[in-house]
PDB file of N, CA and C in Angstrom:
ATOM      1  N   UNK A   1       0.842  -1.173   0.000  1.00  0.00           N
ATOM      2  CA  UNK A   1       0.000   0.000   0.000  1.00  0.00           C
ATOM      3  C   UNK A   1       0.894   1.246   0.000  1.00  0.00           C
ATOM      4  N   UNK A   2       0.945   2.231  -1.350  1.00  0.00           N
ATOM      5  CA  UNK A   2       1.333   3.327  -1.464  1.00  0.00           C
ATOM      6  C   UNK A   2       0.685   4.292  -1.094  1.00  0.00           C
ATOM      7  N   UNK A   3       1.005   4.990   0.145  1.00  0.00           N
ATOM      8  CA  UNK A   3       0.364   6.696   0.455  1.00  0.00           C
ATOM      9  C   UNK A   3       1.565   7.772   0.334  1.00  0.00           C
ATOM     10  N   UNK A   4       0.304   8.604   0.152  1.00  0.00           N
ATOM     11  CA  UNK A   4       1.309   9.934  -0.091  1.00  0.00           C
ATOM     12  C   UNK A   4       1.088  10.761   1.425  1.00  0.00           C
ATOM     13  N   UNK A   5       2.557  12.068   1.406  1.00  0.00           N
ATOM     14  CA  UNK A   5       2.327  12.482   2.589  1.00  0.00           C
ATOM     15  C   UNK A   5       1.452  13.646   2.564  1.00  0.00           C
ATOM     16  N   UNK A   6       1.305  13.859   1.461  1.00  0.00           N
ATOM     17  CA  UNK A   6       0.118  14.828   1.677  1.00  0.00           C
ATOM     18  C   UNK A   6       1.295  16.422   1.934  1.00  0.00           C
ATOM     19  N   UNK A   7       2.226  16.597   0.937  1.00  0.00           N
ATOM     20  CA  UNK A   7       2.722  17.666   1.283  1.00  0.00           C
ATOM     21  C   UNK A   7       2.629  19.347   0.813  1.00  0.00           C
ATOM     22  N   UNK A   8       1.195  19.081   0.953  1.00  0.00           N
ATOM     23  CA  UNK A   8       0.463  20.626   0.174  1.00  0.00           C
ATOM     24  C   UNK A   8       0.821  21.645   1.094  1.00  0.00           C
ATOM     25  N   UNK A   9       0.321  21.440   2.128  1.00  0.00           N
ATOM     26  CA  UNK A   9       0.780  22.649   3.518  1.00  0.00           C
ATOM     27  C   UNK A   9       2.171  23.051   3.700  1.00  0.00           C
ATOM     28  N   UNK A  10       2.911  22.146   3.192  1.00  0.00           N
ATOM     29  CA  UNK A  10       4.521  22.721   3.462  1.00  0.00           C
ATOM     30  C   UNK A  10       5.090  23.538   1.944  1.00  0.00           C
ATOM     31  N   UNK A  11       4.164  23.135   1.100  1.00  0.00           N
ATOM     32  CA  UNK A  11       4.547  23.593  -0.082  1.00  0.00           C
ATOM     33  C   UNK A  11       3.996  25.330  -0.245  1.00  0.00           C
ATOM     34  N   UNK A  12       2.529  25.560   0.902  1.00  0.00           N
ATOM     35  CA  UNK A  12       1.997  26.764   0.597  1.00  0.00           C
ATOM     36  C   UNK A  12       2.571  27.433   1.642  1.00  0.00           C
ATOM     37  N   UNK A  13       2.496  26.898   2.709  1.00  0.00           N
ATOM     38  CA  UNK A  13       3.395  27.652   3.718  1.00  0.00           C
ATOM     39  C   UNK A  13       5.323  28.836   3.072  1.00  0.00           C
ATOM     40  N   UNK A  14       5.451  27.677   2.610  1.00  0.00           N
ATOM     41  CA  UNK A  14       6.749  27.939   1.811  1.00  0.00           C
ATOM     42  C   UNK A  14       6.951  28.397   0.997  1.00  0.00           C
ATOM     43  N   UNK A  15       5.795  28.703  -0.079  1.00  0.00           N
ATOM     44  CA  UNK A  15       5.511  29.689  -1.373  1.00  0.00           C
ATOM     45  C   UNK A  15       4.946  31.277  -0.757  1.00  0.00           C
ATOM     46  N   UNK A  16       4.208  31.058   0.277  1.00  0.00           N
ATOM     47  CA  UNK A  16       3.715  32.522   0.899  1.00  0.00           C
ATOM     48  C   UNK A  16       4.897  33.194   1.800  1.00  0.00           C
ATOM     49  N   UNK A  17       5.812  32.527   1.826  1.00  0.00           N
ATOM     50  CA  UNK A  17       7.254  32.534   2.709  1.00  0.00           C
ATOM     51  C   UNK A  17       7.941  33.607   1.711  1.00  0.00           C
ATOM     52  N   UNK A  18       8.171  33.684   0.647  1.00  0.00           N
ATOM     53  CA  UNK A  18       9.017  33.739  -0.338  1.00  0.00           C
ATOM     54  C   UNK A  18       8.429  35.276  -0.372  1.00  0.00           C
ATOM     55  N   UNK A  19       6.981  35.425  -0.127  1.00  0.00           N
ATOM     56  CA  UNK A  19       6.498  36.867  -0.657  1.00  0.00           C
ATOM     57  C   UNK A  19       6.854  37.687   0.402  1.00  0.00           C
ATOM     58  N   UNK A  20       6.250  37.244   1.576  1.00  0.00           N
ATOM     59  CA  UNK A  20       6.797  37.499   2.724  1.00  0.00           C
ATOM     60  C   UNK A  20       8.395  38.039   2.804  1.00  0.00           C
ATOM     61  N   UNK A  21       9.351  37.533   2.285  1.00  0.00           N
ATOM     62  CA  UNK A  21      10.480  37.686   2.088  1.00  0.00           C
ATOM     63  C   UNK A  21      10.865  39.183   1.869  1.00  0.00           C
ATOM     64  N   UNK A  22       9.900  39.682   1.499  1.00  0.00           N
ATOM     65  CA  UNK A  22       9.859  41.307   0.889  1.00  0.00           C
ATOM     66  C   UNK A  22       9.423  42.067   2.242  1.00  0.00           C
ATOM     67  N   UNK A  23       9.146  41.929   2.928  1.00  0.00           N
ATOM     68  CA  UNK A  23       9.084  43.024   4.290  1.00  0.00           C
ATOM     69  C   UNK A  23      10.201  42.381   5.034  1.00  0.00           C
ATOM     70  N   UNK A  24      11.122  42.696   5.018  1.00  0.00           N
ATOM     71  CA  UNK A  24      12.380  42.570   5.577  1.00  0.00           C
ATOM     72  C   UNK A  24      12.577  41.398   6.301  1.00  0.00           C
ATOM     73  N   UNK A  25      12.398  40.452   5.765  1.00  0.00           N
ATOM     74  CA  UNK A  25      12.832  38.777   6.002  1.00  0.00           C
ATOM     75  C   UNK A  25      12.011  38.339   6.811  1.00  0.00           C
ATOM     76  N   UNK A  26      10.324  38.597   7.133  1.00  0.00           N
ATOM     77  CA  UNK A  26       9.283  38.220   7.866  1.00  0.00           C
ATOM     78  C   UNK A  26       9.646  36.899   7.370  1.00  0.00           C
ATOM     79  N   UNK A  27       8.969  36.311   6.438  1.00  0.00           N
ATOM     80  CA  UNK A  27       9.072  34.959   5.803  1.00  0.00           C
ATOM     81  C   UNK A  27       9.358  34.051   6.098  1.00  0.00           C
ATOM     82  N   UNK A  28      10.400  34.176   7.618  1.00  0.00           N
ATOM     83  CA  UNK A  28      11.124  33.256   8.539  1.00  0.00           C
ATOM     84  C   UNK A  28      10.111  32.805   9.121  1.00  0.00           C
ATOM     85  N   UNK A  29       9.336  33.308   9.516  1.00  0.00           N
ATOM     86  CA  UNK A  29       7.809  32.629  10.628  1.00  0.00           C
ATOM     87  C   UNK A  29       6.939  32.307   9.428  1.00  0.00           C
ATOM     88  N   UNK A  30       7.117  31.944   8.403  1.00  0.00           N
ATOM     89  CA  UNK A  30       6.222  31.088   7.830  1.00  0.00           C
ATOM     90  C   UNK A  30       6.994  29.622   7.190  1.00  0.00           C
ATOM     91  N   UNK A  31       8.556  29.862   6.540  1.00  0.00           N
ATOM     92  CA  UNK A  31       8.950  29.074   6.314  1.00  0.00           C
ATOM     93  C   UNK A  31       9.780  27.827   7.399  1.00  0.00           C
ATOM     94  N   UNK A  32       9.949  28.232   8.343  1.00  0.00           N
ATOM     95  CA  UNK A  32      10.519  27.360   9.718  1.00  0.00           C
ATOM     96  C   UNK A  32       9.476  26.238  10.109  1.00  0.00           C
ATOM     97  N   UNK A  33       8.141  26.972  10.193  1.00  0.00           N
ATOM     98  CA  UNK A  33       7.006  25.607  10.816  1.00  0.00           C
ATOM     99  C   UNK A  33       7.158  24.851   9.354  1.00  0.00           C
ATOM    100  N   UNK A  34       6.968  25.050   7.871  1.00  0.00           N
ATOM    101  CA  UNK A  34       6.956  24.521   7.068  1.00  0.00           C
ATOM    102  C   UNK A  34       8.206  23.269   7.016  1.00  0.00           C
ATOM    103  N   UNK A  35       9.257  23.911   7.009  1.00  0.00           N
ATOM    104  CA  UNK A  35      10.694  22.638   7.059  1.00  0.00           C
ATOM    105  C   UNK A  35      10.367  21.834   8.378  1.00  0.00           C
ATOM    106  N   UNK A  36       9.747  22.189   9.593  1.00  0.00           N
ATOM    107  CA  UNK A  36       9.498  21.944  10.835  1.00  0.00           C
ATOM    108  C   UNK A  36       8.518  20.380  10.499  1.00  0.00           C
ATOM    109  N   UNK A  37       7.248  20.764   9.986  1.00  0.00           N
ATOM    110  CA  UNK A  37       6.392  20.041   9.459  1.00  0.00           C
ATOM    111  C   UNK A  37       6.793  18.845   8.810  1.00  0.00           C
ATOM    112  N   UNK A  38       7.623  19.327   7.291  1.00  0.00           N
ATOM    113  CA  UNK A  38       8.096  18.175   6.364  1.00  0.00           C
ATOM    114  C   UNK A  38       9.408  17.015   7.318  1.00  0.00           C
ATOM    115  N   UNK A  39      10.013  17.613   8.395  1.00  0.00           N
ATOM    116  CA  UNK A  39      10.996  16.935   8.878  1.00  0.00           C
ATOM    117  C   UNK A  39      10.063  16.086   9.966  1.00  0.00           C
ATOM    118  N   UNK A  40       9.169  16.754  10.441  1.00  0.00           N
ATOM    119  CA  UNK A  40       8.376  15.414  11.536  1.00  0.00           C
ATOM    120  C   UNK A  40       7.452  14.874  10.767  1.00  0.00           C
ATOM    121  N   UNK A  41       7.176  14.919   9.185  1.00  0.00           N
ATOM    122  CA  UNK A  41       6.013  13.823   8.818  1.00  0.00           C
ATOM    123  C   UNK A  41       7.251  12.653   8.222  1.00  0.00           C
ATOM    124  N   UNK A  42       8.101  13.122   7.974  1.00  0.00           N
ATOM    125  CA  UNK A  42       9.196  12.518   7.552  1.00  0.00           C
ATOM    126  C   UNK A  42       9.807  11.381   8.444  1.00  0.00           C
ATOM    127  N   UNK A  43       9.816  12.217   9.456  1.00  0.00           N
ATOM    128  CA  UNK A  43      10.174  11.137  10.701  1.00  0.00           C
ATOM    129  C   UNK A  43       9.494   9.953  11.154  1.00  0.00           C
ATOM    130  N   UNK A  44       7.776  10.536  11.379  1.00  0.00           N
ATOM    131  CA  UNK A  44       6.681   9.932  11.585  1.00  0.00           C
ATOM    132  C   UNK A  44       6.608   8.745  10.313  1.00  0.00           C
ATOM    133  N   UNK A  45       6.840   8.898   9.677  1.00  0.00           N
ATOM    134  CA  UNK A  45       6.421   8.041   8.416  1.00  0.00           C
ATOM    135  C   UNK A  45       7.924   7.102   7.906  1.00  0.00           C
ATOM    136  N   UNK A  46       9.011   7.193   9.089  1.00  0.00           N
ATOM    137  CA  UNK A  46      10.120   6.356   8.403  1.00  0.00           C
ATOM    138  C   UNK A  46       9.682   5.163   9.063  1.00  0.00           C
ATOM    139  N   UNK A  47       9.800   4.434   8.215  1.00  0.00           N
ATOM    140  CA  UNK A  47       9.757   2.722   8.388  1.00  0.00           C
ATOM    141  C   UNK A  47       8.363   2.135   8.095  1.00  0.00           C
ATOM    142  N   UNK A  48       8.027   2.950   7.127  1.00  0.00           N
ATOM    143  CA  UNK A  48       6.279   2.747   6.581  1.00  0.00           C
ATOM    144  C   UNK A  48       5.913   2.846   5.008  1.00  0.00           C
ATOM    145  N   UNK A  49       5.321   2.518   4.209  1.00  0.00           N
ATOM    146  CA  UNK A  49       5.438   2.268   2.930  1.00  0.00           C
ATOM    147  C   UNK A  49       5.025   3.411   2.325  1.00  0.00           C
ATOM    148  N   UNK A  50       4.974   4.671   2.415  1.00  0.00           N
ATOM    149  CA  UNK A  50       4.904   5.903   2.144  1.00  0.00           C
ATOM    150  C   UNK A  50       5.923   6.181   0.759  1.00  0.00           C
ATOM    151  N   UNK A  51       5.260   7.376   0.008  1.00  0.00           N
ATOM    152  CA  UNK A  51       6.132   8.214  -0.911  1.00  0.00           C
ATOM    153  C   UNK A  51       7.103   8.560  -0.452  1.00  0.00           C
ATOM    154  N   UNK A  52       8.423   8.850  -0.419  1.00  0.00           N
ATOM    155  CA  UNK A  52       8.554  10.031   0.459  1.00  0.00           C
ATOM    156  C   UNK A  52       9.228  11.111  -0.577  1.00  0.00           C
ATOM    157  N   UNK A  53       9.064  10.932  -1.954  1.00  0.00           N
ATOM    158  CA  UNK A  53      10.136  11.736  -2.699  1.00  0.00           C
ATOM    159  C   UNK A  53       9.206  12.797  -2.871  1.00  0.00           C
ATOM    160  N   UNK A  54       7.900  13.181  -2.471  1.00  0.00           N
ATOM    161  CA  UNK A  54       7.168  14.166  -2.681  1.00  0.00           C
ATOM    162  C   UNK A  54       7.228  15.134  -1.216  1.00  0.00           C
ATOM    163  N   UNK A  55       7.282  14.368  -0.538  1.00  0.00           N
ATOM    164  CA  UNK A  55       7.464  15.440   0.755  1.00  0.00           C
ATOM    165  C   UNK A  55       9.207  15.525   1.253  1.00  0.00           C
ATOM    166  N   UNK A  56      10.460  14.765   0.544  1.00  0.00           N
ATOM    167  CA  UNK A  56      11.481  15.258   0.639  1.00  0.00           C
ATOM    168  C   UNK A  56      11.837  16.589  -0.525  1.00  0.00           C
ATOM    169  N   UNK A  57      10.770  16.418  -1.501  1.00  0.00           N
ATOM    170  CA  UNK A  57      11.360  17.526  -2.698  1.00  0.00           C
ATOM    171  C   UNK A  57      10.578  19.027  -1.875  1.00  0.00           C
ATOM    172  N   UNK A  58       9.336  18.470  -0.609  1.00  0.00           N
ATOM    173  CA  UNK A  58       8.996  19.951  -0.406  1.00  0.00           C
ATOM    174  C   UNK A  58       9.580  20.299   0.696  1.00  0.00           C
ATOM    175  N   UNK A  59      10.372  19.693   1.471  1.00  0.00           N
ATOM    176  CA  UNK A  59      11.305  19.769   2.800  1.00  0.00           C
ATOM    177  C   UNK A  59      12.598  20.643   2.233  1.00  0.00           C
ATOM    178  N   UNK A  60      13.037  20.217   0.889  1.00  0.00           N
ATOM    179  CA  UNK A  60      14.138  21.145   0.219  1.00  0.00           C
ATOM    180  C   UNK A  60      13.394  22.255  -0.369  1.00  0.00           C
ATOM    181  N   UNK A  61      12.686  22.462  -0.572  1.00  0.00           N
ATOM    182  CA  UNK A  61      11.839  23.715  -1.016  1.00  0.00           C
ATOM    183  C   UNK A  61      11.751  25.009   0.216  1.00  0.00           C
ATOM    184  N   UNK A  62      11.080  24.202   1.531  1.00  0.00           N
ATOM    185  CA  UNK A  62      10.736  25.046   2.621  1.00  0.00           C
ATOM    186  C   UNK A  62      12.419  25.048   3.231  1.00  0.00           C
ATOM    187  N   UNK A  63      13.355  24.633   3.381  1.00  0.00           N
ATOM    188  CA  UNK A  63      14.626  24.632   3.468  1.00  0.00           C
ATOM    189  C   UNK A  63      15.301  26.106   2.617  1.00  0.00           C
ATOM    190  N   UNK A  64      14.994  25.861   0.962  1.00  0.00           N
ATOM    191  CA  UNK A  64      15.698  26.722   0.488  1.00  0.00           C
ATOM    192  C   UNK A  64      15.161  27.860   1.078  1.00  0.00           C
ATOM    193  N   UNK A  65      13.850  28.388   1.213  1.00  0.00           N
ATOM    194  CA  UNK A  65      12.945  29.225   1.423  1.00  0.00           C
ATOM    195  C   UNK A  65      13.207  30.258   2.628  1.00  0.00           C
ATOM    196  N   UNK A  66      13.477  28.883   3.733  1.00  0.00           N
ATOM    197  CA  UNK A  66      14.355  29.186   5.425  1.00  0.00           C
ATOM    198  C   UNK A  66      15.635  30.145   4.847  1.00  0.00           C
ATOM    199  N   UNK A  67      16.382  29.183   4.124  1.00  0.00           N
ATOM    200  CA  UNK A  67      17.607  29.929   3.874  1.00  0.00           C
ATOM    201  C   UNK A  67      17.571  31.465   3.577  1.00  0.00           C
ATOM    202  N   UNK A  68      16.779  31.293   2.398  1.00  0.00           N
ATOM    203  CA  UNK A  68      16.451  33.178   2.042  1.00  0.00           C
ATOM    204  C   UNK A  68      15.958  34.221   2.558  1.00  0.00           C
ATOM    205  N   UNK A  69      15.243  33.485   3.365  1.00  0.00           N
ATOM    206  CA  UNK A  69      14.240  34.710   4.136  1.00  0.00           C
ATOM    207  C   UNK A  69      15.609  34.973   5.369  1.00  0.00           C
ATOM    208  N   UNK A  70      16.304  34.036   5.813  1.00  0.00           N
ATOM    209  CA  UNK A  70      17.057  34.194   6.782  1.00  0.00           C
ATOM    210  C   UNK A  70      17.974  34.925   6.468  1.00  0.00           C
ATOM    211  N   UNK A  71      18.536  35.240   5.125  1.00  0.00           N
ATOM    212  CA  UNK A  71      19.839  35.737   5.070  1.00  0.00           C
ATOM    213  C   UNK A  71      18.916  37.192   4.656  1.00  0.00           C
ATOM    214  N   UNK A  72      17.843  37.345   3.929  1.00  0.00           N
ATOM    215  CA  UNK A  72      17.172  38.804   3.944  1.00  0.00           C
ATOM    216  C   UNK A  72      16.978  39.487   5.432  1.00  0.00           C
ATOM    217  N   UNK A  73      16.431  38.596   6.459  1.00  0.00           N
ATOM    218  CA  UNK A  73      16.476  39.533   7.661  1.00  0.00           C
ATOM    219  C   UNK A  73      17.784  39.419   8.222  1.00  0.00           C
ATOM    220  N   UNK A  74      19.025  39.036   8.277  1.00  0.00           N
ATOM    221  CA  UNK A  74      20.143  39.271   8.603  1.00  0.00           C
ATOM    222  C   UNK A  74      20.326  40.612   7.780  1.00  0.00           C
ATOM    223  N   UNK A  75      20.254  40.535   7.108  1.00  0.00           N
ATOM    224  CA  UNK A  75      20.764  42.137   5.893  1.00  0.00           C
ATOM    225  C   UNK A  75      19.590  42.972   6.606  1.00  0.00           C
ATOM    226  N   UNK A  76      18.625  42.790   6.896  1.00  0.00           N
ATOM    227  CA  UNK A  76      17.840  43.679   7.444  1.00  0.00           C
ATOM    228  C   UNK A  76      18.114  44.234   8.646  1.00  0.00           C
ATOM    229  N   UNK A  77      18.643  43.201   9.581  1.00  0.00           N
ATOM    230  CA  UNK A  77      19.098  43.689  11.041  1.00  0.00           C
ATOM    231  C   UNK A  77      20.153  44.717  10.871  1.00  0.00           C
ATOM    232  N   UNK A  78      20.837  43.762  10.066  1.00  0.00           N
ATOM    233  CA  UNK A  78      22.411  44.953   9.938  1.00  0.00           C
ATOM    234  C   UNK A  78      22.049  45.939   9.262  1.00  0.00           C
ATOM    235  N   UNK A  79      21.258  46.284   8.271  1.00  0.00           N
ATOM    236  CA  UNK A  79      20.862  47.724   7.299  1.00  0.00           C
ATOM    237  C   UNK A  79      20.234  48.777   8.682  1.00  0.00           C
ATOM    238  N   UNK A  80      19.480  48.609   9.568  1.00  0.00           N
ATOM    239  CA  UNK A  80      18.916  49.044  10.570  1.00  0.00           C
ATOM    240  C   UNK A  80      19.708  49.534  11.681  1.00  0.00           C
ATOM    241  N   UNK A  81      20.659  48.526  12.580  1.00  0.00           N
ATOM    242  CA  UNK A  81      21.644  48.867  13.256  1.00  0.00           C
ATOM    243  C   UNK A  81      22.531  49.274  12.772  1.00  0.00           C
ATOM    244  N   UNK A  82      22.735  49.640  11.171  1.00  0.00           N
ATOM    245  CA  UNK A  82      24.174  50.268  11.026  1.00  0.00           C
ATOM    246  C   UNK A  82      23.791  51.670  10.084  1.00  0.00           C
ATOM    247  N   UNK A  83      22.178  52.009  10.120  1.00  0.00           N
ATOM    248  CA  UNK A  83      21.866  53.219   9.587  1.00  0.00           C
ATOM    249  C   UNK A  83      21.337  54.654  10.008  1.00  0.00           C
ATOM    250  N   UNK A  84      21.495  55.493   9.949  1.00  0.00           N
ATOM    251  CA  UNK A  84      21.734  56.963  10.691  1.00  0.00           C
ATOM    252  C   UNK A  84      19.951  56.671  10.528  1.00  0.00           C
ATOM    253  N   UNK A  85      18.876  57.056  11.747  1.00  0.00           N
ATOM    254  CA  UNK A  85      17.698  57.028  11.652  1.00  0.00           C
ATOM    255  C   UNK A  85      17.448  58.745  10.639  1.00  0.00           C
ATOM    256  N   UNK A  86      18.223  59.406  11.190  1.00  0.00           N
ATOM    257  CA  UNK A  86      17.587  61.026  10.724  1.00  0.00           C
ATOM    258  C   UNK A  86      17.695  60.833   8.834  1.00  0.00           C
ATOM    259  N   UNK A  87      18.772  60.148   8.354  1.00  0.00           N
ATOM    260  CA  UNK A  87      18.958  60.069   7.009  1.00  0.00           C
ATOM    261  C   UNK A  87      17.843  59.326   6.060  1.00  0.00           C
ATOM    262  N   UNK A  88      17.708  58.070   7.015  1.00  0.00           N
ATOM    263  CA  UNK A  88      16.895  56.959   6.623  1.00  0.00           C
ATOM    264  C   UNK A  88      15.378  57.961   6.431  1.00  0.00           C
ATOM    265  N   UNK A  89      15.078  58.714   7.821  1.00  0.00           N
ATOM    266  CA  UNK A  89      13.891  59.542   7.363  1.00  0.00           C
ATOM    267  C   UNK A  89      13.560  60.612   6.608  1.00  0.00           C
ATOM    268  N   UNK A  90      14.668  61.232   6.020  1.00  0.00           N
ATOM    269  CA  UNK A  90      15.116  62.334   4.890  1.00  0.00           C
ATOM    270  C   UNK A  90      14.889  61.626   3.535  1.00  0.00           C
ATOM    271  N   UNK A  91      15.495  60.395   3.541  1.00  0.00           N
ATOM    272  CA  UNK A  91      15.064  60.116   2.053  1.00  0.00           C
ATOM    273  C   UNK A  91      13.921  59.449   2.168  1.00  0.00           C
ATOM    274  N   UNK A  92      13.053  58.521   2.998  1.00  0.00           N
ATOM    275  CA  UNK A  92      11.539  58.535   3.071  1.00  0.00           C
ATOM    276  C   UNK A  92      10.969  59.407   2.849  1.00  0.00           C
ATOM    277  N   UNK A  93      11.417  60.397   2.916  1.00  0.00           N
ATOM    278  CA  UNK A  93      10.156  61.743   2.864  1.00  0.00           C
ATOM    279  C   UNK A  93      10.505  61.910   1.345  1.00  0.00           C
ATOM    280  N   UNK A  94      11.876  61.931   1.075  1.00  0.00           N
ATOM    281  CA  UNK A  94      11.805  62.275  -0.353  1.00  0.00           C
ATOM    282  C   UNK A  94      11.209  61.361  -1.576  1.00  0.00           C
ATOM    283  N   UNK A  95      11.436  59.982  -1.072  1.00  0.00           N
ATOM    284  CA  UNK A  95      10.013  59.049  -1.991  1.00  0.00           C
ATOM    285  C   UNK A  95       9.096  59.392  -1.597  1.00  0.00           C
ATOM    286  N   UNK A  96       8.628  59.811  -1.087  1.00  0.00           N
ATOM    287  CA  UNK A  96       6.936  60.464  -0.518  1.00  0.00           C
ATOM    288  C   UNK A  96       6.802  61.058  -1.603  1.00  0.00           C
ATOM    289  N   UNK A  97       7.601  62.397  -1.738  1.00  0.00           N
ATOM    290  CA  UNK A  97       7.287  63.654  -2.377  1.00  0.00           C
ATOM    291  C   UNK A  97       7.224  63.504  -3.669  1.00  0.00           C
ATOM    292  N   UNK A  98       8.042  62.660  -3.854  1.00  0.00           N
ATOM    293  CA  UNK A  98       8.690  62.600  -5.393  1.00  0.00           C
ATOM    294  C   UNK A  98       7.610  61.752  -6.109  1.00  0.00           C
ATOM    295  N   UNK A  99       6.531  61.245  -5.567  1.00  0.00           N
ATOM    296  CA  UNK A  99       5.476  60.605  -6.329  1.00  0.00           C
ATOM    297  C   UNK A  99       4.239  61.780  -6.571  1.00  0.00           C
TER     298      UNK A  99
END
């Protein structure tokens, strides 16, 4: 008996991760439970007649996903702690205006 793991949730978790990625590396709290997920159904399901090449291809997916969002909010921490606030709000105002 072939079952599948059913790895839709780690796959959407991990695709909404990626958009997320764009407000300064949020994306981390969506893609972590996702790799989190695929590594305990993974676990749960070793030594059982399961797929598993469908929920290991989305464990490397929510993995790569971890990776990116992680190294975007690292660049985010450091862009923040290493930027003059008064400057940062001088040129905000000037994309304001300039639209």
């Amino acid at each position: 008996m072939n079952k599948e793991l059913k790895p839709t949730i780690v796959y959407v978790l991990a695709s909404v991760s990626i958009i997320c990625c764009c407000f300064g590396g949020l994306g981390v709290l969506l893609a972590a439970p996702a790799f989190i997920i695929a590594n305990n159904r993974l676990k749960t399901a070793e030594g059982t007649e399961h797929d598993f090449q469908s929920m290991k291809s989305a464990k490397t997916f929510a993995l790569v996903m971890l990776i990116i969002n992680g190294l975007y909010l690292i660049y985010t921490i450091y862009v923040f702690s290493t930027l003059d606030m008064d400057m940062f709000m001088e040129e905000f105002t000037k994309g304001l205006n300039a639209s």
